[in-house]
C-alpha atoms as a PDB file:
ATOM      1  CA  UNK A   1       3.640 -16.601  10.205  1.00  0.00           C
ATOM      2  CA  UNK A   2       6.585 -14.944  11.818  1.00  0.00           C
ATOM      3  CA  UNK A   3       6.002 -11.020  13.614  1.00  0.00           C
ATOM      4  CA  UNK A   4       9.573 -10.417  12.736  1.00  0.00           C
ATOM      5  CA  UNK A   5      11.731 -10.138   9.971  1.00  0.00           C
ATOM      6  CA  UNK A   6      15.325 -10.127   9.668  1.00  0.00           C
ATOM      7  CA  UNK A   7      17.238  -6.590   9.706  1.00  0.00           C
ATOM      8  CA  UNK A   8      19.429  -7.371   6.989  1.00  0.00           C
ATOM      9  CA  UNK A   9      16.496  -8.155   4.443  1.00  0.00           C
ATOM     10  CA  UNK A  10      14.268  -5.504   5.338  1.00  0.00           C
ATOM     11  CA  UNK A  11      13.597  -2.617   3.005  1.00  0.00           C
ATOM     12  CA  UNK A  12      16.152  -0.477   2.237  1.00  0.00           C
ATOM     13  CA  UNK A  13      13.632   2.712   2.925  1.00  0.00           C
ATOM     14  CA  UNK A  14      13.602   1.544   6.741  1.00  0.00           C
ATOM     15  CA  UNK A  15      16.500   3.883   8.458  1.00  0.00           C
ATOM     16  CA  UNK A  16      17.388   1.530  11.321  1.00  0.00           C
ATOM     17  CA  UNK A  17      20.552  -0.271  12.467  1.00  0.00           C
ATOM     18  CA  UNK A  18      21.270  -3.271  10.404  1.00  0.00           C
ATOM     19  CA  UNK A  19      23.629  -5.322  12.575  1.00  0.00           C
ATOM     20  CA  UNK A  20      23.344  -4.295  16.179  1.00  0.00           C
ATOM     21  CA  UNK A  21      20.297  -6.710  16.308  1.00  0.00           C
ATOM     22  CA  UNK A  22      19.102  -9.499  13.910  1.00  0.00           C
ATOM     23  CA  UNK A  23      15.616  -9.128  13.778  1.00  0.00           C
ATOM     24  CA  UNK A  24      13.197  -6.071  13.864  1.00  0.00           C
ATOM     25  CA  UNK A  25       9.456  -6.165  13.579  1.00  0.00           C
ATOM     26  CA  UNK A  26       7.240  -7.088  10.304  1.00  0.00           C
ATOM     27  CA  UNK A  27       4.509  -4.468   9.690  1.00  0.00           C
ATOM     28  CA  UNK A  28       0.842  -6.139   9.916  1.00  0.00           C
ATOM     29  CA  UNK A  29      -1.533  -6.513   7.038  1.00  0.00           C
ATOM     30  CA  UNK A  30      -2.635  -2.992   6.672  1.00  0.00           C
ATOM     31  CA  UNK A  31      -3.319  -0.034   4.011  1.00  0.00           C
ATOM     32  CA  UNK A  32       0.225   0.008   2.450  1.00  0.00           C
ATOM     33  CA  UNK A  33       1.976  -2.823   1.148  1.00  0.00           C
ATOM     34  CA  UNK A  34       5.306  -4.313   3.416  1.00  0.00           C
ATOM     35  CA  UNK A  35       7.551  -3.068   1.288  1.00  0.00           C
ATOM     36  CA  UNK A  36       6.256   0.622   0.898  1.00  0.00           C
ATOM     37  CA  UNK A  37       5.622   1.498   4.386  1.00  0.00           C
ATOM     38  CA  UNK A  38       7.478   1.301   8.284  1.00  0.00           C
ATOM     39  CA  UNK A  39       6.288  -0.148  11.083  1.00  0.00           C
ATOM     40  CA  UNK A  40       4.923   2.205  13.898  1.00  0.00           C
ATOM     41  CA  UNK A  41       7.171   0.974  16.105  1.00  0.00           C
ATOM     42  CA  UNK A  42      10.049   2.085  13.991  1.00  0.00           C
ATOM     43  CA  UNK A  43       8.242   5.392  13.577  1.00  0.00           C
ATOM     44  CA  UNK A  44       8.083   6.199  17.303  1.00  0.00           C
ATOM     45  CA  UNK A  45      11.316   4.595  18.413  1.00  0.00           C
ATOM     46  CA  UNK A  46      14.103   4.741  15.331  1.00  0.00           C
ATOM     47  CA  UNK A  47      12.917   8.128  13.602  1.00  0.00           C
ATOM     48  CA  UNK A  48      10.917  10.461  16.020  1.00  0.00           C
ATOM     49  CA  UNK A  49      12.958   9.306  19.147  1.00  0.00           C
ATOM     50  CA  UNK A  50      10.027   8.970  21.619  1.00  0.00           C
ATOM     51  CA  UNK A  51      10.460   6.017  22.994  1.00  0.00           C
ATOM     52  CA  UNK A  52      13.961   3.859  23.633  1.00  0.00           C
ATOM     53  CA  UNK A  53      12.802   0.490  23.290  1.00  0.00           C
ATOM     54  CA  UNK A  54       9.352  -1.360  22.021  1.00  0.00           C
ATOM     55  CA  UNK A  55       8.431  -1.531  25.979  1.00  0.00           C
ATOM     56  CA  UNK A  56       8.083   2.594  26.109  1.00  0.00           C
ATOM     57  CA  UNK A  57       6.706   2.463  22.571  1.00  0.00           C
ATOM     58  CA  UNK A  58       3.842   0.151  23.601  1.00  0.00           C
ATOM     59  CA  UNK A  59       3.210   1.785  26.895  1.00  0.00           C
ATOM     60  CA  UNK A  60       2.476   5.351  24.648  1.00  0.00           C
ATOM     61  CA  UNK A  61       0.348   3.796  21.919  1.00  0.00           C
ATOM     62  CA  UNK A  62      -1.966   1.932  24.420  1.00  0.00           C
ATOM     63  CA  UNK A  63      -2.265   5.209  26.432  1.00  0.00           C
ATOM     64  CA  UNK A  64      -4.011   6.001  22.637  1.00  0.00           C
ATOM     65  CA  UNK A  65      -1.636   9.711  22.359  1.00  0.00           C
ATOM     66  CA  UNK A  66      -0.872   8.375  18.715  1.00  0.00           C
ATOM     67  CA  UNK A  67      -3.093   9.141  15.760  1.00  0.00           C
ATOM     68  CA  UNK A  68      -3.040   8.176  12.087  1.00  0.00           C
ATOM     69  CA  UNK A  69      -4.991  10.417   9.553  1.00  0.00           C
ATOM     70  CA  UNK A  70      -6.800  11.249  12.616  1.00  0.00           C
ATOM     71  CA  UNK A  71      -7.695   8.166  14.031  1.00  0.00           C
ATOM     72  CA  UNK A  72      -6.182   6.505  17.343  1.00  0.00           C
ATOM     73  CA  UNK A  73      -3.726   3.757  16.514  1.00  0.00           C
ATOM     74  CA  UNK A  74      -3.126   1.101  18.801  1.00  0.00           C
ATOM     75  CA  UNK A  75      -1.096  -1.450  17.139  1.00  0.00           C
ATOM     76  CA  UNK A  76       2.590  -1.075  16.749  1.00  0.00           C
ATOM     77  CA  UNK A  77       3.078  -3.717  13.325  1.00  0.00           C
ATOM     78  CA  UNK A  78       0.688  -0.736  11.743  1.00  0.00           C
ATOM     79  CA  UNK A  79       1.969  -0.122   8.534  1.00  0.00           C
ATOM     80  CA  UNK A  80       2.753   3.851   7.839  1.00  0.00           C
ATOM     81  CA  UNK A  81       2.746   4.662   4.659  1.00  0.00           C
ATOM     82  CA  UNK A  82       3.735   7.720   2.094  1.00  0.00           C
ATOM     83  CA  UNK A  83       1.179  10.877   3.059  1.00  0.00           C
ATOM     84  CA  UNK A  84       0.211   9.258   6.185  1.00  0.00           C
ATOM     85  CA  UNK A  85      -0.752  11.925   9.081  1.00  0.00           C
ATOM     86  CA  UNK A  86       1.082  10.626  12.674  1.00  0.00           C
ATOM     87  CA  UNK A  87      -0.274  13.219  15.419  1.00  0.00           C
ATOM     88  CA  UNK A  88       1.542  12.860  19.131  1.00  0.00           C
ATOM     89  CA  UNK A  89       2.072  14.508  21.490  1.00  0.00           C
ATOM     90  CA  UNK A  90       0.946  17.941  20.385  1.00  0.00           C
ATOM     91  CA  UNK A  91       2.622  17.389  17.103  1.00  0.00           C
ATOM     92  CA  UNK A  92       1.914  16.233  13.491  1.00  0.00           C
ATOM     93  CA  UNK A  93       4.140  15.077  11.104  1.00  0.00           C
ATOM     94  CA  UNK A  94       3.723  13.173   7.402  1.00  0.00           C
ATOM     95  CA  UNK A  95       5.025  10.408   5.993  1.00  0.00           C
ATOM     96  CA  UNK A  96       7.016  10.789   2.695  1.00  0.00           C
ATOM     97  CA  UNK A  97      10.058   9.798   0.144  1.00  0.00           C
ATOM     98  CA  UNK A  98      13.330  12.029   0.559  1.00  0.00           C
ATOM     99  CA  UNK A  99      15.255  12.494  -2.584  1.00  0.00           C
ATOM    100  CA  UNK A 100      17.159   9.041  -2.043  1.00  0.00           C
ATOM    101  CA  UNK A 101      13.936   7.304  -1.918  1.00  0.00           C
ATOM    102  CA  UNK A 102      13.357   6.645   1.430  1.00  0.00           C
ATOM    103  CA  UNK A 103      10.663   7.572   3.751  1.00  0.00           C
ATOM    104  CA  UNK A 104      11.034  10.453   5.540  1.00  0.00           C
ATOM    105  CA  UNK A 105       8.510  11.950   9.028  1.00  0.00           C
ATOM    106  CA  UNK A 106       8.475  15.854   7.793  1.00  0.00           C
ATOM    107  CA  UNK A 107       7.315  17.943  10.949  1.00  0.00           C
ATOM    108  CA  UNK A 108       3.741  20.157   9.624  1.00  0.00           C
ATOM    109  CA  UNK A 109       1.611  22.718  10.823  1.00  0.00           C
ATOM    110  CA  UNK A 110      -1.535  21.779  12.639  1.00  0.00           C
ATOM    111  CA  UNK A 111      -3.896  22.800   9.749  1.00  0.00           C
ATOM    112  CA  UNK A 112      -1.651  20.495   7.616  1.00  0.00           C
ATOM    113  CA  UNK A 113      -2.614  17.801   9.744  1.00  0.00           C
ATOM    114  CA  UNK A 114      -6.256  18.226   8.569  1.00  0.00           C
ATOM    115  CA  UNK A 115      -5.972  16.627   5.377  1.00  0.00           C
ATOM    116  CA  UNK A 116      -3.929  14.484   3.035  1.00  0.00           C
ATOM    117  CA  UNK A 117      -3.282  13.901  -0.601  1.00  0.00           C
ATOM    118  CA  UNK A 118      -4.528  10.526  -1.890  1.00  0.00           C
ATOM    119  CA  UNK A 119      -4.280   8.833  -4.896  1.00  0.00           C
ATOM    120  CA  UNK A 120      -7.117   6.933  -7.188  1.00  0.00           C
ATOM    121  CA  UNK A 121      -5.907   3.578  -8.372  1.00  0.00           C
ATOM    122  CA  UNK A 122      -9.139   2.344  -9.540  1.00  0.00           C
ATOM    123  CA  UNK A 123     -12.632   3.146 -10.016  1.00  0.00           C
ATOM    124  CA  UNK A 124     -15.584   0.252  -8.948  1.00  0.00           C
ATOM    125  CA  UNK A 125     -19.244   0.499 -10.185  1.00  0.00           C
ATOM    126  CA  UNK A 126     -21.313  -0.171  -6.804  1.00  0.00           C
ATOM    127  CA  UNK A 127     -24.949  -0.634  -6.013  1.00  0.00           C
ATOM    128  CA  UNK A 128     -27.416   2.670  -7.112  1.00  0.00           C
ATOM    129  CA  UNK A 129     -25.260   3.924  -9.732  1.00  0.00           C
ATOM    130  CA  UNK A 130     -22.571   5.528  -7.793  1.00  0.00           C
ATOM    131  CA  UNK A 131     -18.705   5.020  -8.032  1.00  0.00           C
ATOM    132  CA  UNK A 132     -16.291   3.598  -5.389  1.00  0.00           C
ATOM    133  CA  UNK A 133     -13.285   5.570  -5.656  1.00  0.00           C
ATOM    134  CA  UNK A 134     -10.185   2.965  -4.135  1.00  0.00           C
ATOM    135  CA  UNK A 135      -7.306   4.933  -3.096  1.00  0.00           C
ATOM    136  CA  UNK A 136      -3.814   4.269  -3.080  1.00  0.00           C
ATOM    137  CA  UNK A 137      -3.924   4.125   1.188  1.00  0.00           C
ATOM    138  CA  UNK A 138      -6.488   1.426   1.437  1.00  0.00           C
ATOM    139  CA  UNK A 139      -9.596   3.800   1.937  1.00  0.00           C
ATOM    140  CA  UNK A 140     -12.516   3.858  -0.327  1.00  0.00           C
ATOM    141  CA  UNK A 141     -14.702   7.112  -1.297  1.00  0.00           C
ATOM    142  CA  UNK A 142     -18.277   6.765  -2.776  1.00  0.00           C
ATOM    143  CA  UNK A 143     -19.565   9.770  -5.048  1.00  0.00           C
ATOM    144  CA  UNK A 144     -22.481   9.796  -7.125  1.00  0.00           C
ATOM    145  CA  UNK A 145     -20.631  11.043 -10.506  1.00  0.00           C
ATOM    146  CA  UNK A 146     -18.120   9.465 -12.083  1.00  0.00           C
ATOM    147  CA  UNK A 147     -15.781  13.228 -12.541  1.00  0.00           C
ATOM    148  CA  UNK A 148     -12.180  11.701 -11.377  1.00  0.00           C
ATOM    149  CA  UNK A 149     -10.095   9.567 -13.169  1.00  0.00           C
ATOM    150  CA  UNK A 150      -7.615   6.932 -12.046  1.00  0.00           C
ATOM    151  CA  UNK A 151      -4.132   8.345 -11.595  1.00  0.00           C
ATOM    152  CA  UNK A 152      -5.554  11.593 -10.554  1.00  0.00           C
ATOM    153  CA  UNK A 153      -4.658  12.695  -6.486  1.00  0.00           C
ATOM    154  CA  UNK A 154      -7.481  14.079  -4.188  1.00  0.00           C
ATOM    155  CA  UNK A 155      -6.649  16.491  -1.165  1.00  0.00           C
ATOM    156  CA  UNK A 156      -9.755  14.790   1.654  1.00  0.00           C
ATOM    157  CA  UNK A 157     -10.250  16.300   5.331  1.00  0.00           C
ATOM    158  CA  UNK A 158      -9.000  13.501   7.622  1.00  0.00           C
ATOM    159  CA  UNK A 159     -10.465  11.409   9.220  1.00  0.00           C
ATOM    160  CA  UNK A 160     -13.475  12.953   7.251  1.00  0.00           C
ATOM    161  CA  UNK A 161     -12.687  11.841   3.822  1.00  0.00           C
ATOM    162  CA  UNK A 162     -14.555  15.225   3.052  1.00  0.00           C
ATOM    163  CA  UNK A 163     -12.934  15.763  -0.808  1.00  0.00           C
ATOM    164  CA  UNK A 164     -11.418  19.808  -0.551  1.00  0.00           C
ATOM    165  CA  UNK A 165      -8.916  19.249  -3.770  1.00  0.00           C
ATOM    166  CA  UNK A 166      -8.438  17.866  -7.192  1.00  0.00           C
ATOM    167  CA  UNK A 167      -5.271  17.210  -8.849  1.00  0.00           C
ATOM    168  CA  UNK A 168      -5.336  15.737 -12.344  1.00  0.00           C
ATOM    169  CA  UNK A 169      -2.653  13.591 -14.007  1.00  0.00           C
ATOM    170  CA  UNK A 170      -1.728  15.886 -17.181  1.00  0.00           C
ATOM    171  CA  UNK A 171       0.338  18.368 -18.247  1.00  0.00           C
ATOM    172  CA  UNK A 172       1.389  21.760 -16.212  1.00  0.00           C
ATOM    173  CA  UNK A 173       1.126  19.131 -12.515  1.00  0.00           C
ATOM    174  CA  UNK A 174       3.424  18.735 -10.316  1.00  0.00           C
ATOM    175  CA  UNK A 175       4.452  14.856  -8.929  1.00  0.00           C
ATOM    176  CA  UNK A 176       6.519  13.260  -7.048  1.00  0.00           C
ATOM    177  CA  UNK A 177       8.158   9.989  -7.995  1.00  0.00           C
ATOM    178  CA  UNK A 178       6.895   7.440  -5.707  1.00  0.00           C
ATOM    179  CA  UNK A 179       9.150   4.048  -7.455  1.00  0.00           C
ATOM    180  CA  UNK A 180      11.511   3.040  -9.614  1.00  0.00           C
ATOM    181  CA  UNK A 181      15.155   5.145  -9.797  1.00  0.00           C
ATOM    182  CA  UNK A 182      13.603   8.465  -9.045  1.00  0.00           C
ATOM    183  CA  UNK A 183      12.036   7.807  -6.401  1.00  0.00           C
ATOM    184  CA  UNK A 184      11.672  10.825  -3.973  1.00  0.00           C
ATOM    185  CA  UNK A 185      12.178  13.127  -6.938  1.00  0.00           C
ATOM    186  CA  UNK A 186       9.553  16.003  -7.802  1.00  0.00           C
ATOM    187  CA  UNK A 187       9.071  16.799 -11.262  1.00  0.00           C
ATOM    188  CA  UNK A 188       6.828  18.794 -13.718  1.00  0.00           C
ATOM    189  CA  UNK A 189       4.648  16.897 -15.880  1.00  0.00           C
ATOM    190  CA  UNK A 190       5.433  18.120 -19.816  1.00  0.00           C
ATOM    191  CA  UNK A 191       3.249  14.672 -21.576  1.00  0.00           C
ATOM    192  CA  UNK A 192       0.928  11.866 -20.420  1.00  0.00           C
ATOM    193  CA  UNK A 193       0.641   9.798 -22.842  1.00  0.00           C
ATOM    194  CA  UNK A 194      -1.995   7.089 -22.971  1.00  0.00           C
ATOM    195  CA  UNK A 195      -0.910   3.598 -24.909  1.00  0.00           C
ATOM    196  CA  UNK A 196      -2.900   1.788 -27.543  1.00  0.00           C
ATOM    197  CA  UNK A 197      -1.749  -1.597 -25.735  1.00  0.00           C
ATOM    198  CA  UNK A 198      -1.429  -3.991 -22.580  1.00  0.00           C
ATOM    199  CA  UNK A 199       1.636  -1.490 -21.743  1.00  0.00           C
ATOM    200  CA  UNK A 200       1.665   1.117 -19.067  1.00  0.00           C
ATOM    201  CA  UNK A 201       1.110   4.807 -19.745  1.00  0.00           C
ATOM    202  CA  UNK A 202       4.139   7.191 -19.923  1.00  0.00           C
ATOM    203  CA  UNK A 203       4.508  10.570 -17.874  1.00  0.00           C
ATOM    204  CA  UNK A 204       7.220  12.869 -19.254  1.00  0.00           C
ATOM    205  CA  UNK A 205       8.712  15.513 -17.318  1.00  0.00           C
ATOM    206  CA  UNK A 206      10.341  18.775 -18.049  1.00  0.00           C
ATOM    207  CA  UNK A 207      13.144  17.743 -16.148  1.00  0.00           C
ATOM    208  CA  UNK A 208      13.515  15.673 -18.957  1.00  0.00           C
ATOM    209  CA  UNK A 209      12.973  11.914 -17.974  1.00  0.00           C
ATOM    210  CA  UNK A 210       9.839   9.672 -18.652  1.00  0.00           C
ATOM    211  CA  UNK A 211       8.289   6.987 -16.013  1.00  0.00           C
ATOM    212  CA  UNK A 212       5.064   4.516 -16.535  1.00  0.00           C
ATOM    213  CA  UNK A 213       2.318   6.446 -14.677  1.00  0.00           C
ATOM    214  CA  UNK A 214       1.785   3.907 -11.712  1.00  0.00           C
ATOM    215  CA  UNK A 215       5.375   5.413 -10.496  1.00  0.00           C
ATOM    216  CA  UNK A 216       3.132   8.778 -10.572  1.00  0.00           C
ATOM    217  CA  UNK A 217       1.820  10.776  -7.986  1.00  0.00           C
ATOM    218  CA  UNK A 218       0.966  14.127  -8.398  1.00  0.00           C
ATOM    219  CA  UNK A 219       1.177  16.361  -5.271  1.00  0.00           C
ATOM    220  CA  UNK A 220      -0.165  19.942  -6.696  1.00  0.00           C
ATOM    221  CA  UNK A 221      -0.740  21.868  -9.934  1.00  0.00           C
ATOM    222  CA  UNK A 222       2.162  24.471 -10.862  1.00  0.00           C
ATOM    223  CA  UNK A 223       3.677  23.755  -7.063  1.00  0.00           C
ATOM    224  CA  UNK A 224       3.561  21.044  -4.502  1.00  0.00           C
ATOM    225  CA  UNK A 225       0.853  21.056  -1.764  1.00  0.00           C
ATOM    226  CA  UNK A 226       2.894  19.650   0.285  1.00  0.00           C
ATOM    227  CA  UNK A 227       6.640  20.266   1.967  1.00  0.00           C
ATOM    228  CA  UNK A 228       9.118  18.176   0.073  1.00  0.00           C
ATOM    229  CA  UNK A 229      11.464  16.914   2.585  1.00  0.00           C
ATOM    230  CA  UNK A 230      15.582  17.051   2.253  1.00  0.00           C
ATOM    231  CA  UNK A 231      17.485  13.910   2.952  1.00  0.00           C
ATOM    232  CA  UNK A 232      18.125  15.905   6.336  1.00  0.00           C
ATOM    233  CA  UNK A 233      14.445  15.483   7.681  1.00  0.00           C
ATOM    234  CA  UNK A 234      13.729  13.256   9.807  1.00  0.00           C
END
């Protein structure tokens, strides 16, 4: 399987140069799917500007100055995803959607870099009676009640997982749009409204569209957590 992919097909989210060369680098198998997440060679070379070519880039990651949610990264194909903590060089900075829907590096305070938001996509039954929480970012928390539901966002120390923060999916959150045509958008939830049928849920918002709740993620209750970024940031 090819390590590369060409320019011109991939995502639209990825803010490089289409046509100066034709191929740029595919991210590895990793916590966020292809197609929602950048390379961290694109990261470090095409949005923060640290390095000038995939040579320099290499040389800092194997000198292990680059962390992810807290942990030393190594591997330039890693996929970074939305809410993903990158820590270098004195610095922090998370991963997120910009009101055209593409991912955005937002500069944050050190204490920001302690935790992230993450969301529960499903709920597994494991051995003693306890539940396996599966996030949206690949990770997996194990609690011995069963007191969050799916669709509902967690704020965990990093690389801890220590749970600090519980937002629910109902009325009077706050969420961000994370697909479809609003993506990037931050809205307040007025309705969540659970279907009798195979079909999605629907989240209404005061702003006064409605979106199937997988498109959902809730970032704070009455006001974001977390710094929304402007299609300026980085």
């Amino acid at each position: 399987m090819s390590n590369h992919i060409k320019r011109l097909a991939a995502p639209k989210m990825w803010k490089i140069p289409r046509k100066e060369y034709p191929f740029v680098i595919k991210p590895s198998p990793g916590p966020h799917a292809a197609e929602q997440s950048l390379p961290l060679l694109i990261v470090l070379r095409d949005i923060l500007n640290v390095a000038d070519n995939r040579r320099e880039a290499k040389k800092i990651v194997a000198s292990r100055a680059v962390k992810i949610d807290g942990r030393v990264v190594t591997d330039l194909k890693f996929p970074v995803g939305f809410m993903d903590v990158i820590s270098l060089g004195g610095k922090n900075y998370r991963a997120m959607y910009d009101v055209r829907g593409n991912i955005r590096v937002l500069e944050i305070p050190e204490d920001h870099a302690e935790w992230k938001l993450v969301r529960i996509e499903n709920k597994t039954a494991v051995k003693g009676g306890k539940i396996a929480l599966n996030l949206h970012d690949g990770r997996n928390i194990v609690l011995d009640k069963n007191q969050y539901k799916t669709g509902d966002v967690l704020k965990i120390k990093v690389p801890t997982q220590e749970i600090i923060g519980h937002y629910p999916l109902k009325e009077g959150s706050v969420a961000m749009i994370i697909s479809g045509s609003h993506r990037g958008q931050v809205a307040h939830i007025k309705e969540y409204r659970v279907t009798k049928s195979a079909s999605d849920n629907i989240v209404e918002f005061e702003e006064g569209f409605e979106t199937i709740k997988k498109n959902v993620f809730v970032v704070g209750v009455g006001k974001p957590e977390v710094a929304i970024p402007e299609v300026s940031a980085l």
